[in-house]
C-alpha atoms as a PDB file:
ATOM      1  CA  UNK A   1      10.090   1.228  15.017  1.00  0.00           C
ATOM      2  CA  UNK A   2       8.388   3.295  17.827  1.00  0.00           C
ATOM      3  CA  UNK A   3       4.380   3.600  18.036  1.00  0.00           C
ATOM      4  CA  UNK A   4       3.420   6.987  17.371  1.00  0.00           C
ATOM      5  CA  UNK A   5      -0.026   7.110  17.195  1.00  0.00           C
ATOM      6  CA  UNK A   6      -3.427   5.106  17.651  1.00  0.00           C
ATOM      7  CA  UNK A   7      -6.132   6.011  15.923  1.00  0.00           C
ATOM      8  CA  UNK A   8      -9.645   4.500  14.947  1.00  0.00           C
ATOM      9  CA  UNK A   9     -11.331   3.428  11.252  1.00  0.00           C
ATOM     10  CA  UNK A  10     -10.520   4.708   8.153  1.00  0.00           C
ATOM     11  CA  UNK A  11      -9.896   8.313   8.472  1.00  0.00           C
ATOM     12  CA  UNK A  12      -7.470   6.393  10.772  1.00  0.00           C
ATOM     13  CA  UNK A  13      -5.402   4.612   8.259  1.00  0.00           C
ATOM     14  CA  UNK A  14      -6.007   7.312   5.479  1.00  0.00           C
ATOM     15  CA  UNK A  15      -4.886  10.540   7.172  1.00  0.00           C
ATOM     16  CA  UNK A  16      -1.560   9.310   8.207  1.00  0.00           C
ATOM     17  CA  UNK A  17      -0.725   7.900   4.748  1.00  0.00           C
ATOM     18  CA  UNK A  18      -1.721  11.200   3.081  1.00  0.00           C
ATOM     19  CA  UNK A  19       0.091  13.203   5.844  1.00  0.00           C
ATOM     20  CA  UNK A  20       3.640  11.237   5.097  1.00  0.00           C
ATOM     21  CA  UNK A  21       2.944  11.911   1.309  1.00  0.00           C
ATOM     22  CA  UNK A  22       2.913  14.948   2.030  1.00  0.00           C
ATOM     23  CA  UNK A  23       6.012  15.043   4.331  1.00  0.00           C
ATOM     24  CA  UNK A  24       7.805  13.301   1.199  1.00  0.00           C
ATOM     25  CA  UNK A  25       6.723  16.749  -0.668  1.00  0.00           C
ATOM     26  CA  UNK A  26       5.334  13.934  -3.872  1.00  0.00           C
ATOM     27  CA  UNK A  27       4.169  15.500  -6.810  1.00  0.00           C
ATOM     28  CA  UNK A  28       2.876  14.537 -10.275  1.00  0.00           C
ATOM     29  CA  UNK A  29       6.406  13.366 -11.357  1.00  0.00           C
ATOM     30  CA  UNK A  30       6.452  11.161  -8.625  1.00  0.00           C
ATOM     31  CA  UNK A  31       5.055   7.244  -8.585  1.00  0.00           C
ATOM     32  CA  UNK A  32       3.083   5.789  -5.590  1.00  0.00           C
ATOM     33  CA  UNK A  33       3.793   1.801  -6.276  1.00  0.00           C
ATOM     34  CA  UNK A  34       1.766  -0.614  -4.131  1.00  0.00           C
ATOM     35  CA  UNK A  35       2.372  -4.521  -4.499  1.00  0.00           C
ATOM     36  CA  UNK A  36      -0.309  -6.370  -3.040  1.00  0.00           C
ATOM     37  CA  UNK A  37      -2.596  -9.715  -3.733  1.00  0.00           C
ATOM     38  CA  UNK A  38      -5.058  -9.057  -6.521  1.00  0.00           C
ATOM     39  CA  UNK A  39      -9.004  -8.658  -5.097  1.00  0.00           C
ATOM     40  CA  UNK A  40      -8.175  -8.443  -1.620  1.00  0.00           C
ATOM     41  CA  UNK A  41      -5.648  -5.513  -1.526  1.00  0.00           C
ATOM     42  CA  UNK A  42      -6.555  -4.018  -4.479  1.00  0.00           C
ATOM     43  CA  UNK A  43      -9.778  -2.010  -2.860  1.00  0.00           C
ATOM     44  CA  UNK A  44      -7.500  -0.792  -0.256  1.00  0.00           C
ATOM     45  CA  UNK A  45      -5.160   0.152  -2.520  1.00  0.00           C
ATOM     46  CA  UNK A  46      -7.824   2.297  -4.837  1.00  0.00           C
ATOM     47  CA  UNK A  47      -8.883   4.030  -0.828  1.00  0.00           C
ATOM     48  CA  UNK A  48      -5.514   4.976  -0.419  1.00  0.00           C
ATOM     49  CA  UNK A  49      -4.456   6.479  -3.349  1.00  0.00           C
ATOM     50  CA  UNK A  50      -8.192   7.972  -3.742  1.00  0.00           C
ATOM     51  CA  UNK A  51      -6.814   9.569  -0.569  1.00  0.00           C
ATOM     52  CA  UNK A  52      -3.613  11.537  -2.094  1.00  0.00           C
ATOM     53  CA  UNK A  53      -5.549  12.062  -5.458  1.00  0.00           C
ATOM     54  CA  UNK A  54      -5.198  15.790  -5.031  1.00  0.00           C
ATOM     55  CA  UNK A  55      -1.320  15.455  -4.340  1.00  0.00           C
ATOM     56  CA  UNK A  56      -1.101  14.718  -8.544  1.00  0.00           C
ATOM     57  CA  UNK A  57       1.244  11.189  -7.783  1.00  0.00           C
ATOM     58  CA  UNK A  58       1.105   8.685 -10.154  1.00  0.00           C
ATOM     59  CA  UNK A  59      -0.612   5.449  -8.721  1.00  0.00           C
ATOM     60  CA  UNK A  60       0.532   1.705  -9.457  1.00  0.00           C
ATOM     61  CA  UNK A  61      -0.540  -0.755  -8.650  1.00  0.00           C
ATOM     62  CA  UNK A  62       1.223  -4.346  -8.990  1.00  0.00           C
ATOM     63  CA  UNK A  63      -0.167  -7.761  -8.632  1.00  0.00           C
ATOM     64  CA  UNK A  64       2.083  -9.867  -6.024  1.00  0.00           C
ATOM     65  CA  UNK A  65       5.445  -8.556  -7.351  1.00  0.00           C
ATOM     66  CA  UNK A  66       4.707  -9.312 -11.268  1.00  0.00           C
ATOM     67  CA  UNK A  67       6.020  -6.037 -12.441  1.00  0.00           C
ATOM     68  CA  UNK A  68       5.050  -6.843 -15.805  1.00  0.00           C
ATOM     69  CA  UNK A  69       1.506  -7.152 -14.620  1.00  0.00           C
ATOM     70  CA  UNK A  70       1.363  -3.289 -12.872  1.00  0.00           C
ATOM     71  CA  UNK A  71      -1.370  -1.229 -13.884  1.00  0.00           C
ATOM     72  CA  UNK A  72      -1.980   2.575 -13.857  1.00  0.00           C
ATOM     73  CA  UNK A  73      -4.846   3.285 -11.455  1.00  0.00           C
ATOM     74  CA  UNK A  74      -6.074   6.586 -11.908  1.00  0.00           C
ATOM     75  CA  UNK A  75      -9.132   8.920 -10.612  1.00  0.00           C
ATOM     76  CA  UNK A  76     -12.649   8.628 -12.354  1.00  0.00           C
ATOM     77  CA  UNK A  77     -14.911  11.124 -11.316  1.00  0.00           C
ATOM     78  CA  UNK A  78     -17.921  10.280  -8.995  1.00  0.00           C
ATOM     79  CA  UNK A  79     -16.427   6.702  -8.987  1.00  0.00           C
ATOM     80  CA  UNK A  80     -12.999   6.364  -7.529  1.00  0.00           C
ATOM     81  CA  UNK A  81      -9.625   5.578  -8.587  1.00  0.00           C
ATOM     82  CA  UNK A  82     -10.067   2.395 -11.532  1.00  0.00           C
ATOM     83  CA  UNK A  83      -7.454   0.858 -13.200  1.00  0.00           C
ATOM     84  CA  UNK A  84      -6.576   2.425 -16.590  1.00  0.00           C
ATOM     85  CA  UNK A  85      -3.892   0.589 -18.626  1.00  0.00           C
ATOM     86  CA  UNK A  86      -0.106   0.160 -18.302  1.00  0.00           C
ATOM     87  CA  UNK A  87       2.253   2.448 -16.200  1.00  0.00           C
ATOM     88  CA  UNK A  88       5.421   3.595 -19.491  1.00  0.00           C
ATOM     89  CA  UNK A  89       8.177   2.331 -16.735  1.00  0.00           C
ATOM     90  CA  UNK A  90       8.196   1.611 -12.761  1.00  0.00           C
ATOM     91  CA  UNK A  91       9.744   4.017 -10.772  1.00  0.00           C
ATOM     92  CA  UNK A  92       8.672   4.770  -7.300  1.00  0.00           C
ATOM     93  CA  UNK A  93       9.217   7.274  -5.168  1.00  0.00           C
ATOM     94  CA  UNK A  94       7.152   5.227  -2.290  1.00  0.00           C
ATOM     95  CA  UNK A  95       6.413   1.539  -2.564  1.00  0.00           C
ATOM     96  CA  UNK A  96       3.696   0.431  -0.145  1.00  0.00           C
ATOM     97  CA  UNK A  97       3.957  -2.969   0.644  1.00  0.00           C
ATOM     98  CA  UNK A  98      -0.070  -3.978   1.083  1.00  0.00           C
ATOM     99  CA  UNK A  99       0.088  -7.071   4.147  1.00  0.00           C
ATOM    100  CA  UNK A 100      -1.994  -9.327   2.561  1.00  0.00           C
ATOM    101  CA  UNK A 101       1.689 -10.460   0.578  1.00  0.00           C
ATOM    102  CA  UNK A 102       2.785 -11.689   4.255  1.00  0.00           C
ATOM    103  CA  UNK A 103      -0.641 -14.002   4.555  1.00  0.00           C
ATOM    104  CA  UNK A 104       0.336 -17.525   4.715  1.00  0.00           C
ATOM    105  CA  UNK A 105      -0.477 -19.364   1.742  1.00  0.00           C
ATOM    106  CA  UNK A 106       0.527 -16.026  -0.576  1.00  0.00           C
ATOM    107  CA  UNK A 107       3.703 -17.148  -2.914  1.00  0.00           C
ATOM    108  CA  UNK A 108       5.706 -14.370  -1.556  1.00  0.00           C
ATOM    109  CA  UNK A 109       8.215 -13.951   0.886  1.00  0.00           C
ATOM    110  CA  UNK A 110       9.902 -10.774   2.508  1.00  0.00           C
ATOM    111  CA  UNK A 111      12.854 -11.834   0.982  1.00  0.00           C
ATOM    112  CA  UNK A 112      11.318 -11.640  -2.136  1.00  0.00           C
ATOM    113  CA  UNK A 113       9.699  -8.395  -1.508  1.00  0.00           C
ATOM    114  CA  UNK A 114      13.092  -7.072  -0.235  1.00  0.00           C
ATOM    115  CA  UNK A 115      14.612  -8.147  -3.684  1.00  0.00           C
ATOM    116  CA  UNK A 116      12.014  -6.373  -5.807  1.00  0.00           C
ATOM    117  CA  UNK A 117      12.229  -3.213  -3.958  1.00  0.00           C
ATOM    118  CA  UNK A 118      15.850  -3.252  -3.122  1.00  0.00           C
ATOM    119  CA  UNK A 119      16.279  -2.096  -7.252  1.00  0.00           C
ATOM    120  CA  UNK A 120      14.570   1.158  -6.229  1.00  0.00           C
ATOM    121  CA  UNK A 121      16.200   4.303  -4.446  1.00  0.00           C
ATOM    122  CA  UNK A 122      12.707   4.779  -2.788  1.00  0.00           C
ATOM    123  CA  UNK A 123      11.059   5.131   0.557  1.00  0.00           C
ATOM    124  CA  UNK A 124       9.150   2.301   1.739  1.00  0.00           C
ATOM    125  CA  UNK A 125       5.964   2.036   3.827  1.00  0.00           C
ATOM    126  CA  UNK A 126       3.427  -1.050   5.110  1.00  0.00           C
ATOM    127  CA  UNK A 127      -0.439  -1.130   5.431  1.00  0.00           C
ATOM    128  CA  UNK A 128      -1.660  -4.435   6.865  1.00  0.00           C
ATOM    129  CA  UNK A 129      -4.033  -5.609   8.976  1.00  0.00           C
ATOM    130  CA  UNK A 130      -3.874  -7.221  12.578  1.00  0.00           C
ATOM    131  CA  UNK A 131      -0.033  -6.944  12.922  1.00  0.00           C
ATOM    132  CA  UNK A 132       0.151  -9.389   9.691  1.00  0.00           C
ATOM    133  CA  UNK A 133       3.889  -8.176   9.120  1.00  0.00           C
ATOM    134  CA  UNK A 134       5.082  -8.865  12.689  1.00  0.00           C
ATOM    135  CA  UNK A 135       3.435 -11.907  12.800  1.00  0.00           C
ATOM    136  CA  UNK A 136       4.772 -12.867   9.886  1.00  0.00           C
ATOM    137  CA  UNK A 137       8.356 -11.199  10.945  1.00  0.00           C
ATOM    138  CA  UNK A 138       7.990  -9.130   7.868  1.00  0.00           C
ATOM    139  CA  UNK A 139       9.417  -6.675  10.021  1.00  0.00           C
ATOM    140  CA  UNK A 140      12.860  -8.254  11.137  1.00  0.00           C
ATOM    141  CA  UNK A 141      13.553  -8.275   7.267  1.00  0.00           C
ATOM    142  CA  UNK A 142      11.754  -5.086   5.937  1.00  0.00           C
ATOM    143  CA  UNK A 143      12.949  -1.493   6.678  1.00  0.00           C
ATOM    144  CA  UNK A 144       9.707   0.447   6.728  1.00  0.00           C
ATOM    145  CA  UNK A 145      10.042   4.115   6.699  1.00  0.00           C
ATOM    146  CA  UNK A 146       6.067   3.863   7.790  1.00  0.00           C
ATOM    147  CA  UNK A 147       3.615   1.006   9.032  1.00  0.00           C
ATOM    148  CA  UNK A 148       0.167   1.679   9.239  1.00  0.00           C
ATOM    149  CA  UNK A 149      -1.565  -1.353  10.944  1.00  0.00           C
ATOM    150  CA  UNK A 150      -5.198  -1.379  11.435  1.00  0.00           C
ATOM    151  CA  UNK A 151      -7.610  -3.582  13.440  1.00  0.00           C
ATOM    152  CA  UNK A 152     -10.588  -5.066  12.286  1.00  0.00           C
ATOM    153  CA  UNK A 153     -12.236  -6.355  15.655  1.00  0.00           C
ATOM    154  CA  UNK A 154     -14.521  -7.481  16.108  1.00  0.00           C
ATOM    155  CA  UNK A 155     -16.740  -7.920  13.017  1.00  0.00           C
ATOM    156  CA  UNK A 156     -20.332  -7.608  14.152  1.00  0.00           C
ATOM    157  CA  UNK A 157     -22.871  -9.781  11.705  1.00  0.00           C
ATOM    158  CA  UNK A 158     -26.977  -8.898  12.209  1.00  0.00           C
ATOM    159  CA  UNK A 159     -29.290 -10.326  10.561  1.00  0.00           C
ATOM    160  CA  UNK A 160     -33.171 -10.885  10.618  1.00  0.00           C
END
């Protein structure tokens, strides 16, 4: 993969993953499915699909790779995007694979992730967080259409 781009925040991660929605021309026939760690991924997950709301996709999301676990996350008004009961089938268009999978200590491997989405004829993109997948050499096994890695440094604490 070649570096593109380096931008800052999270306009920075949002705009990008909008903009290659949009370059997949996604409508409301098409699914959005994210696989990521429950609690920690999942607010991400509900930023960046509150992102493409207006692009009509359907939004999964699905804890670890449990399939049978995905939920439906859709937009509530002057609130966000919430989960709202069980997707009819899985079918993506995009899988995003969130990083927080390639964490040590997560019961996931790429292998496993390359498994789960190898069943779909979909594109794939990566959001993680301080190069998590390379670390990890997520990469060497994943073929990522997109990876959108942000940085969260330094962390600045004040207090009285």
């Amino acid at each position: 993969m070649e570096k593109v781009e380096s931008l800052r925040g999270v306009p920075g991660m949002l705009r990008p993953f909008k903009e290659f929605i949009k370059s997949l021309e996604l409508n409301e026939k098409d699914q959005i499915v994210f696989y990521g760690c429950p609690g920690t991924c999942t607010p991400f997950v509900e930023l960046l699909g509150y992102a493409v709301r207006d692009l009509g996709c359907k939004i999964i999301f699905v804890p670890l790779l449990d399939e049978k676990k995905a939920v439906t996350l859709e937009n509530k008004e002057n609130v966000g995007l919430q989960a709202n009961g069980e997707p009819e089938k899985i079918d993506p268009s995009l899988v995003v694979i969130m990083g927080g999978l390639a964490m040590p200590n997560v019961p996931v491997s790429a292998d496993d992730v390359k498994k789960t989405i190898g069943k779909y004829n979909s594109k794939a993109a990566g959001i993680c967080f301080m190069s998590m997948f390379e670390k990890e050499k997520w990469t060497d096994i994943l073929n990522f259409d997109l990876i959108i890695d942000a940085k969260i440094d330094p962390v600045d604490i004040w207090k009285n």
